[in-house]
Protein backbone atom coordinates (compact mmCIF):
# COMPACT_ATOMS: atom_id res chain seq x y z
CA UNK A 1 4.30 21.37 -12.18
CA UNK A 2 2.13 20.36 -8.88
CA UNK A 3 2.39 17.24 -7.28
CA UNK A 4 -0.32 16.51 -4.37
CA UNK A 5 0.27 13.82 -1.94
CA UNK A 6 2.97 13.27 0.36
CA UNK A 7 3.43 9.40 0.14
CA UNK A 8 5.35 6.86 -2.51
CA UNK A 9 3.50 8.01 -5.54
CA UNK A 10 4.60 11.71 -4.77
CA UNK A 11 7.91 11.48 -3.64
CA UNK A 12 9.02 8.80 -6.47
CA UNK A 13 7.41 10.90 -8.98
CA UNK A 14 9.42 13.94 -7.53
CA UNK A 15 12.58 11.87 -7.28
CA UNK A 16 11.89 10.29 -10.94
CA UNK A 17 11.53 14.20 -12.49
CA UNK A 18 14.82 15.21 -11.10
CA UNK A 19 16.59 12.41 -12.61
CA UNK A 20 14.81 13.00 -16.25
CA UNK A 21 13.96 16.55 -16.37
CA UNK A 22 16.18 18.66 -14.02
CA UNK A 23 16.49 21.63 -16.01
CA UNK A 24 12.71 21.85 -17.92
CA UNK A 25 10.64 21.30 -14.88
CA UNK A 26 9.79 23.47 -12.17
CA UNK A 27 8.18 21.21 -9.05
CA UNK A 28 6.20 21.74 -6.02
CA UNK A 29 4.94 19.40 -3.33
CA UNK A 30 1.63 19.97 -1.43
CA UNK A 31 1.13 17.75 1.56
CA UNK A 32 -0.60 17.59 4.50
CA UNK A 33 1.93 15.44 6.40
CA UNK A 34 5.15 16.83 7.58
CA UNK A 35 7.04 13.26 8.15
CA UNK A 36 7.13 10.23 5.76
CA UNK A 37 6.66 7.38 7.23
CA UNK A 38 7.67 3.76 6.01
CA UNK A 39 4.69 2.62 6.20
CA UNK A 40 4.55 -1.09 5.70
CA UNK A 41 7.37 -2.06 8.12
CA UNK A 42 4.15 -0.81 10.86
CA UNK A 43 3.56 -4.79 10.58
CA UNK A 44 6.02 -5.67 12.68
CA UNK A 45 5.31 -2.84 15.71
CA UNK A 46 3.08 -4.82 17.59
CA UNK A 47 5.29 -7.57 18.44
CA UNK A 48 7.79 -5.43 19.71
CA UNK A 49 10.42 -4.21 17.07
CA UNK A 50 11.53 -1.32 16.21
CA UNK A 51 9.14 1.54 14.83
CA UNK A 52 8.86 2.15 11.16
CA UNK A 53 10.96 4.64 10.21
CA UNK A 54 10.38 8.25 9.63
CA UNK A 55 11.87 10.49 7.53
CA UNK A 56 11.69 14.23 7.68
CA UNK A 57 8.81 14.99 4.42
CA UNK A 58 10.66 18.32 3.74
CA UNK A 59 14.35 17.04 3.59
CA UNK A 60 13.04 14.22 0.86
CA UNK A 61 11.36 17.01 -1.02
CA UNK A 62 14.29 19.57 -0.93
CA UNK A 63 16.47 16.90 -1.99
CA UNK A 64 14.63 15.98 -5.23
CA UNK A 65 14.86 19.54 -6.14
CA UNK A 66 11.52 20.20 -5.43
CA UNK A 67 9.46 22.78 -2.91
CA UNK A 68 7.48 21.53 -0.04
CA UNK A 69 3.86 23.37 0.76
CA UNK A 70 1.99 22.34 3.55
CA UNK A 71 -1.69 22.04 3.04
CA UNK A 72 -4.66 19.40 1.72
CA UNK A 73 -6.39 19.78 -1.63
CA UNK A 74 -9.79 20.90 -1.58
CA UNK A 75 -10.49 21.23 -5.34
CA UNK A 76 -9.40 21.26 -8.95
CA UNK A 77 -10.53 23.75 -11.85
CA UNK A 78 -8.99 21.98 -14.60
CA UNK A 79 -10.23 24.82 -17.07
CA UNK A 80 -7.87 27.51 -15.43
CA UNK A 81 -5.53 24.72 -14.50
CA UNK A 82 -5.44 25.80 -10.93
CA UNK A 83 -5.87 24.32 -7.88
CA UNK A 84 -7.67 25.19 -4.12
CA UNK A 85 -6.32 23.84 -0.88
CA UNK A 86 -8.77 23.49 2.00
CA UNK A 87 -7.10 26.90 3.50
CA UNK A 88 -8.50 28.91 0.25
CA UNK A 89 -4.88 29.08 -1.66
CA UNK A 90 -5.15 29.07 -4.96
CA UNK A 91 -2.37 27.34 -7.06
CA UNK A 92 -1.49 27.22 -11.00
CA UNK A 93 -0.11 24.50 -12.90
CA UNK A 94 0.84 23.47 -16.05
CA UNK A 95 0.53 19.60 -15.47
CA UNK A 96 -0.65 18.30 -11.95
CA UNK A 97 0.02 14.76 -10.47
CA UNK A 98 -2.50 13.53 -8.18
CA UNK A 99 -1.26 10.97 -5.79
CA UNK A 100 -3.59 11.20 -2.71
CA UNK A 101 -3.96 7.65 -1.68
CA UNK A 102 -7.06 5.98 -1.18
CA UNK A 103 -9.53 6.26 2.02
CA UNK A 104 -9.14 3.20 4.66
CA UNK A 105 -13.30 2.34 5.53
CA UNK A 106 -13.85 0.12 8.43
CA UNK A 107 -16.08 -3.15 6.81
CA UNK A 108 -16.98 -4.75 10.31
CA UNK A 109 -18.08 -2.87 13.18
CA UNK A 110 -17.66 -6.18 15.34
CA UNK A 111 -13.62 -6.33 14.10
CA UNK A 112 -10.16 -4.88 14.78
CA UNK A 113 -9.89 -3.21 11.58
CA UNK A 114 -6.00 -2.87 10.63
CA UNK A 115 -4.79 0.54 9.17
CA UNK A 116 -0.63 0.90 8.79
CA UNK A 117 -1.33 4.73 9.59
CA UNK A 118 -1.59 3.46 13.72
CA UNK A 119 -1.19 -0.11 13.47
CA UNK A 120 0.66 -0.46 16.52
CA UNK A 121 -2.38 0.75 18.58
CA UNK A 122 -4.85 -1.48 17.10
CA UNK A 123 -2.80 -4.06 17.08
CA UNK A 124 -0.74 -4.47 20.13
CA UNK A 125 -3.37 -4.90 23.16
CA UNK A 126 -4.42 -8.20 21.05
CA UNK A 127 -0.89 -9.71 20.69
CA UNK A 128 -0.39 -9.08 24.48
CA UNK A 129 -3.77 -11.23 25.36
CA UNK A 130 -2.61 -13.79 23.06
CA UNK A 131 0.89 -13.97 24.79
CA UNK A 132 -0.52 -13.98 28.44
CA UNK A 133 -2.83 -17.04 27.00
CA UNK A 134 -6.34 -15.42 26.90
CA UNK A 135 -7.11 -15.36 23.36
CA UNK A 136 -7.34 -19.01 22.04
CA UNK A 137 -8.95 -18.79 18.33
CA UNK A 138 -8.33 -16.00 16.11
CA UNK A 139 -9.83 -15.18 12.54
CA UNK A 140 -8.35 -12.86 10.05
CA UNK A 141 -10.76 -11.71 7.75
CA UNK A 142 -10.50 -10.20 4.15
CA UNK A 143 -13.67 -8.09 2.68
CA UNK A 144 -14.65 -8.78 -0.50
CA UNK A 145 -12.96 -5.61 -1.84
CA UNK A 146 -9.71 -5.94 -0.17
CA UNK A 147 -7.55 -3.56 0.16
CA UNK A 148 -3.53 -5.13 0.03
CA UNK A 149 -3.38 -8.65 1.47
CA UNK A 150 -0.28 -8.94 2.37
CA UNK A 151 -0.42 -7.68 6.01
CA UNK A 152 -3.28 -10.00 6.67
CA UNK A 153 -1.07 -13.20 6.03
CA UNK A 154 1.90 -11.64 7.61
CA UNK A 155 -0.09 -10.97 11.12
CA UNK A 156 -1.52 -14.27 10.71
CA UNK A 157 2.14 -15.65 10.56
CA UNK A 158 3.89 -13.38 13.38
CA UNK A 159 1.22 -13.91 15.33
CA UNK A 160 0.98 -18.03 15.08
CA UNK A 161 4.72 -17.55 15.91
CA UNK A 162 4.62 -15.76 18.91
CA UNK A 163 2.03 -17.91 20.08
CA UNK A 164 3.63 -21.23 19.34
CA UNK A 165 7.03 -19.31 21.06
CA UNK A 166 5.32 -18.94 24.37
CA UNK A 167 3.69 -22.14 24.57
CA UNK A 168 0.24 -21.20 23.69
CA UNK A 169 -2.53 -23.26 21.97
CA UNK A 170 -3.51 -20.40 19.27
CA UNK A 171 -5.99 -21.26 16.31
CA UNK A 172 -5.50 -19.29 13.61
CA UNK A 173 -7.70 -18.97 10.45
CA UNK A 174 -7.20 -16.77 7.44
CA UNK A 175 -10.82 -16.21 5.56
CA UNK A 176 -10.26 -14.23 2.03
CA UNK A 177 -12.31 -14.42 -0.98
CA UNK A 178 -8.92 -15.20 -3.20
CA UNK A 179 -8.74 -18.62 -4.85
CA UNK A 180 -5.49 -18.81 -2.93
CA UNK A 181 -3.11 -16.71 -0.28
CA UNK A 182 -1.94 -13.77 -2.30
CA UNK A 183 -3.34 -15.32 -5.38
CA UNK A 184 -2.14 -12.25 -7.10
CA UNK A 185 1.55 -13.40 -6.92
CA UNK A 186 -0.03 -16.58 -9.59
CA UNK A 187 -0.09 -20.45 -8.92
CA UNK A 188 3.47 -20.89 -8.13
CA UNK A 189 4.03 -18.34 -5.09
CA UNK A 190 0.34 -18.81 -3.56
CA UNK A 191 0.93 -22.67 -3.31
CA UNK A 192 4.12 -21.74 -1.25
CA UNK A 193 2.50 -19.14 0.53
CA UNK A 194 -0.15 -21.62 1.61
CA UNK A 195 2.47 -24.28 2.59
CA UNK A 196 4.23 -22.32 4.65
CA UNK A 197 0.41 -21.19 6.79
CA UNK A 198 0.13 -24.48 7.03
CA UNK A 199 3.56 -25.39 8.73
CA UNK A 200 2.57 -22.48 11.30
CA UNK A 201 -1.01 -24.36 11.67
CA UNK A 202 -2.29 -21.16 10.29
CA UNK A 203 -5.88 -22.65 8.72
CA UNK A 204 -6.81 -21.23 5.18
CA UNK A 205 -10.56 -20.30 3.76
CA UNK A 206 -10.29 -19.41 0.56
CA UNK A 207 -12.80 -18.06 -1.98
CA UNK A 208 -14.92 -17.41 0.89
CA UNK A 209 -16.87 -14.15 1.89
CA UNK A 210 -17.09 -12.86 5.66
CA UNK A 211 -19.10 -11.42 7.48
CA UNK A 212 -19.07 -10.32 11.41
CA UNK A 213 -22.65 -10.03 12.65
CA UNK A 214 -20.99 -10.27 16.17
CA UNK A 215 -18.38 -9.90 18.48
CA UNK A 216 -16.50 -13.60 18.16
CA UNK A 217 -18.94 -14.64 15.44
CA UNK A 218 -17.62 -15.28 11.92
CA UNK A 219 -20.16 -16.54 9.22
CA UNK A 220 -18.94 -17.35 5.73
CA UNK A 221 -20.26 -17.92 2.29
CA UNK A 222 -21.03 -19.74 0.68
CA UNK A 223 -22.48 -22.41 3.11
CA UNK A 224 -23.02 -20.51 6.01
CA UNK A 225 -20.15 -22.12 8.19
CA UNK A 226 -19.61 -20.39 11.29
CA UNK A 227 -16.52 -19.74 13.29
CA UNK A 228 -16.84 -19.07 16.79
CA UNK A 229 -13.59 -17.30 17.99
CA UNK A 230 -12.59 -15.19 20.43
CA UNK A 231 -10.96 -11.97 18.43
CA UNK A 232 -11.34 -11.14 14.84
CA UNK A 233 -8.75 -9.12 12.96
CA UNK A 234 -10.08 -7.93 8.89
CA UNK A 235 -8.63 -5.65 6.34
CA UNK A 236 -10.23 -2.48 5.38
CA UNK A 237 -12.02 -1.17 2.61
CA UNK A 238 -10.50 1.33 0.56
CA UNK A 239 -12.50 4.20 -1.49
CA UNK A 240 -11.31 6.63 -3.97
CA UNK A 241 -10.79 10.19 -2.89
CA UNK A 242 -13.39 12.94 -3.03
CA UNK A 243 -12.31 15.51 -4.98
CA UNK A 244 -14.43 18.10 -7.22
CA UNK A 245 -13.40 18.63 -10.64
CA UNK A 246 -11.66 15.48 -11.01
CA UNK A 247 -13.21 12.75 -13.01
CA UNK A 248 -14.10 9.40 -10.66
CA UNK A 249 -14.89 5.67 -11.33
CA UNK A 250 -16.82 3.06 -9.55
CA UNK A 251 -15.83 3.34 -6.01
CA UNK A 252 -14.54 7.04 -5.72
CA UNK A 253 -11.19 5.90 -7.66
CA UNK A 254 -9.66 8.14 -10.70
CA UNK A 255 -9.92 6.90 -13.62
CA UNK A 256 -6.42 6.76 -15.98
CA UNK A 257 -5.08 5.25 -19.08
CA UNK A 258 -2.15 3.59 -19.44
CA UNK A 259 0.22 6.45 -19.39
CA UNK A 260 -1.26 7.60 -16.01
CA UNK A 261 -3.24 10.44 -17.26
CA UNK A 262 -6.52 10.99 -15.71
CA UNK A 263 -9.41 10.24 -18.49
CA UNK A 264 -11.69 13.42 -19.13
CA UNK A 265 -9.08 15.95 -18.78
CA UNK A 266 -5.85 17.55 -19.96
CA UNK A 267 -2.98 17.65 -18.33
CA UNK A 268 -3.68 15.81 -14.82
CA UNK A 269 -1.77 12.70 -13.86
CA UNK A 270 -2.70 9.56 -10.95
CA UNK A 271 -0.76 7.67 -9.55
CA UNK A 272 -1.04 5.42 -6.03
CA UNK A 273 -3.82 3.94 -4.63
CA UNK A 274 -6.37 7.02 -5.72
CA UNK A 275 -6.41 5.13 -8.67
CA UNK A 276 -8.80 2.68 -10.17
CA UNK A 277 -5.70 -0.24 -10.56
CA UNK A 278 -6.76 -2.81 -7.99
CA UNK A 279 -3.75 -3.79 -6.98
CA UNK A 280 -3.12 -0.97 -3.55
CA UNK A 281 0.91 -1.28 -2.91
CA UNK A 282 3.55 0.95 -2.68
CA UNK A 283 5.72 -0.37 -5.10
CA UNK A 284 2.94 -0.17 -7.67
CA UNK A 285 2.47 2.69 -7.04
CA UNK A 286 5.99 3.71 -7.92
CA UNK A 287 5.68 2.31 -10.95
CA UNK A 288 2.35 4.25 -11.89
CA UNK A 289 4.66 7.62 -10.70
CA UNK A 290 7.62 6.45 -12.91
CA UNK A 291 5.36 6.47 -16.10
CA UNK A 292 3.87 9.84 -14.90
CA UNK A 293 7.48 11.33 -14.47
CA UNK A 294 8.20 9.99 -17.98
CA UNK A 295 5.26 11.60 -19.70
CA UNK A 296 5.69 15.04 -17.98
CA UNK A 297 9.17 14.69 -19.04
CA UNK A 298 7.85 13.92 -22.75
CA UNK A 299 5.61 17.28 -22.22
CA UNK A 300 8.35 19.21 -20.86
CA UNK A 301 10.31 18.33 -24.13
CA UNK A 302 13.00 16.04 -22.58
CA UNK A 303 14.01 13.39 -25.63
CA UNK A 304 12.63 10.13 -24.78
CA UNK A 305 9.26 8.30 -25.52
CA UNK A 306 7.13 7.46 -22.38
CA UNK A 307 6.65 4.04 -21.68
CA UNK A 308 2.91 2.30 -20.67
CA UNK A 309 1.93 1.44 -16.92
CA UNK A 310 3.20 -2.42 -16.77
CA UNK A 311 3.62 -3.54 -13.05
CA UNK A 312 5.71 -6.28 -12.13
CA UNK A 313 4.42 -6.75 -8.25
CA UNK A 314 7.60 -7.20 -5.59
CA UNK A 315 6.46 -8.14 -2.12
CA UNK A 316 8.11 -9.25 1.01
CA UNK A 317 6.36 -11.34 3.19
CA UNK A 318 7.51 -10.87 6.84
CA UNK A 319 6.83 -14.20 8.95
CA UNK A 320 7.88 -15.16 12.55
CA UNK A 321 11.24 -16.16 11.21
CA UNK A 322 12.90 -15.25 8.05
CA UNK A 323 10.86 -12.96 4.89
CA UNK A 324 10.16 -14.35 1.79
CA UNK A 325 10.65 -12.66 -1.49
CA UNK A 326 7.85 -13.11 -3.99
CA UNK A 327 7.31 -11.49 -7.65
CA UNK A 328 4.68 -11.51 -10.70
CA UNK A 329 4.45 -9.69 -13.83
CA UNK A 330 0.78 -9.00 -13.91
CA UNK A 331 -1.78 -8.84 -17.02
CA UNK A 332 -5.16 -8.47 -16.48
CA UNK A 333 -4.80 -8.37 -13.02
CA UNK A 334 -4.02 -12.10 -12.43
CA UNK A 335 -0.21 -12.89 -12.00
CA UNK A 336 0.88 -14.79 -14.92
CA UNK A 337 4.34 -15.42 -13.95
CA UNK A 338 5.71 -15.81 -10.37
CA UNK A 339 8.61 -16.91 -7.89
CA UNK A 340 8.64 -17.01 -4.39
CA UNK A 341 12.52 -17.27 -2.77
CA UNK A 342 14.18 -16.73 0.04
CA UNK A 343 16.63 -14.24 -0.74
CA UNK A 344 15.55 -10.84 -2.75
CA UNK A 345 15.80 -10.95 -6.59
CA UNK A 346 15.35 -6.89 -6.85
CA UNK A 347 17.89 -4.41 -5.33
CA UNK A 348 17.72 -2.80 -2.94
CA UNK A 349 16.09 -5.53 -0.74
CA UNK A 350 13.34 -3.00 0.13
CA UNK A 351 9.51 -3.52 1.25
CA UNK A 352 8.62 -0.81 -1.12
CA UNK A 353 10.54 -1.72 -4.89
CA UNK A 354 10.39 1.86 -6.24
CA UNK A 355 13.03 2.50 -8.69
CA UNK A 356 14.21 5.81 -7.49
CA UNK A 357 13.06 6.26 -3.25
CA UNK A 358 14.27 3.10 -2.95
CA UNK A 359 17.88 3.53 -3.30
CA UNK A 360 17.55 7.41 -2.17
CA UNK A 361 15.79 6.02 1.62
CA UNK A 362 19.02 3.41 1.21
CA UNK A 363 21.43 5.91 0.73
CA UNK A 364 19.73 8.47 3.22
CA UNK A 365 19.56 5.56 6.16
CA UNK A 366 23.41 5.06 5.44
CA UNK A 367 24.17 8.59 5.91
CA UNK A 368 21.98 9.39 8.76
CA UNK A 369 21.47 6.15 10.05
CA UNK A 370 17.60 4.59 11.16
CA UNK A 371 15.20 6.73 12.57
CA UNK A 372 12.21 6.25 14.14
């Protein structure tokens, strides 16, 4: 079988098919990346910690039993079951997983658009003019397709922090078309996320729609208020991938049913943030590659019954002082259940809650120790 991507999706589905099929499944990797990196610890670059770590893409991959090819995907034949990397290599498979991720579009030209690919360089000229006291009102904006909130409010946070640490008047305002910060973690955790903004003087606009017709300038709907502001910080846009032969939805995204398997043809998998789910996080994306692994397992003719796609969303949210923990078991895209604490309630304690990298990066950082 042929996994494409080199992210979460791809290495947890890797990781998952050792564990249930180690014997009946034959596995390569093709990426374009040679390093994985941990991507949403990037957050936390521009105020000067540590980098995100990085991890050696070919040691993960050898390690789930799998092989590692270097290249990008160009196309899919799904009739010959074959596939055709951008350097004209044709490869056969007998069930592909496509876990590509999803394309990061800039929404305001007039904006610092954040990306956790280079974070760090968007990001860190801004919180240096904030600490030497020449930025004095700040916006952070979501589009009305968001991609992942949670960076926005954590930026928003760690930046209010550092500002109120070096003695500098900083207004901060949050503008997101949710009904509430990270309304997708339900009633319960957003109405603690929003006390805590409001302890750091972090303002809220909620249900609102932005847009940036100019440097400083910040109009939102409805009622046409206008912030006038000296930087402006939004999240991107995110598209489906481009890829011919494979069936898209609205947006670019691949369409799948509940078992992960791309609608409109045999034998091809999703999982990540290609997809059409909404919800773009890592450890959702996990659990997409988790029910992949367990229907390719099913196929292969391993002995169990594969289970349906139903995310329960972990996230920690990284402030200026301690994280917070927050959970939701989603249906219909709206968290119906939810708790916000201050101490983890999954294990390991991990950013990304993926039931099999997690505890391999764990194990791997013990052995080896951080890297950067």
């Amino acid at each position: 079988m042929l996994i494409v991507g080199g992210g979460v999706a791809a290495l947890e589905t890797a990781l998952a098919l050792a564990d249930l099929t180690p014997d009946r499944t034959d596995v390569t990797v093709l990426a374009p990346n040679g390093e994985f990196t941990y991507r949403p610890m990037t957050v936390r670059e521009p105020f000067g910690y540590s980098a995100a770590q990085r991890y050696p893409l070919a040691q993960v991959v050898h390690d789930a039993g799998a092989a590692l090819i270097s290249g990008e995907l160009a196309w899919v034949d799904p009739v010959r079951r074959t596939i055709h990397t951008e350097a004209d290599e044709a490869l056969e498979y007998d069930a592909l997983v496509l876990a590509l991720g999803a394309t990061v579009t800039k929404r305001y030209a007039h904006a610092l658009t954040i990306d956790d690919r280079d974070l760090d360089d968007t990001m860190h000229g801004l919180i240096q003019d904030v600490e030497s006291g020449y930025i004095h009102r700040l916006a952070f904006v979501a589009p009305g397709r968001m991609a992942w909130p949670l960076p926005l409010y954590e930026l928003a946070l760690m930046t209010a922090g550092r500002a109120y640490d070096m003695g500098i008047t900083l207004q901060t305002t949050v503008v997101t078309p949710e009904e509430g910060p990270l309304a997708i973690f339900g009633q319960a955790a957003s109405s603690a996320v929003s006390a805590l903004l409001s302890r750091a003087n972090v303002e809220t606009i909620t249900s609102a729609y932005a847009e940036v017709p100019h440097s400083g300038e910040v109009i939102i709907h409805p009622g046409d208020r206008e912030l006038s502001v000296d930087r402006v910080v939004a999240l991107p846009e995110l598209f489906g991938p481009t890829v011919r032969g494979v069936p898209r939805g609205e947006h670019g995204f691949i369409r799948v049913d509940p078992y992960c398997r791309v609608r409109g043809v045999e034998r091809i998998y999703a999982a990540g943030d290609a997809t059409e789910f909404p919800i773009k996080q890592g450890g959702v994306g996990a659990q997409q590659a988790d029910t992949v692994a367990e229907s390719i397992a099913a196929l292969a003719g391993a002995s169990l019954t594969p289970s349906r796609f139903n995310p329960v969303i972990h996230g920690m949210l990284l402030t200026d002082t301690r994280p917070r923990y927050l959970t939701a078991h989603i249906t219909g895209g709206q968290g119906f259940s939810s708790e916000i604490t201050d101490a983890p309630t999954w294990s390991p304690p991990s950013k990304i809650a993926a039931k099999y990298l997690a505890p391999y990066l764990e194990e791997l950082d013990l052995l080896v120790g951080p890297r950067s």
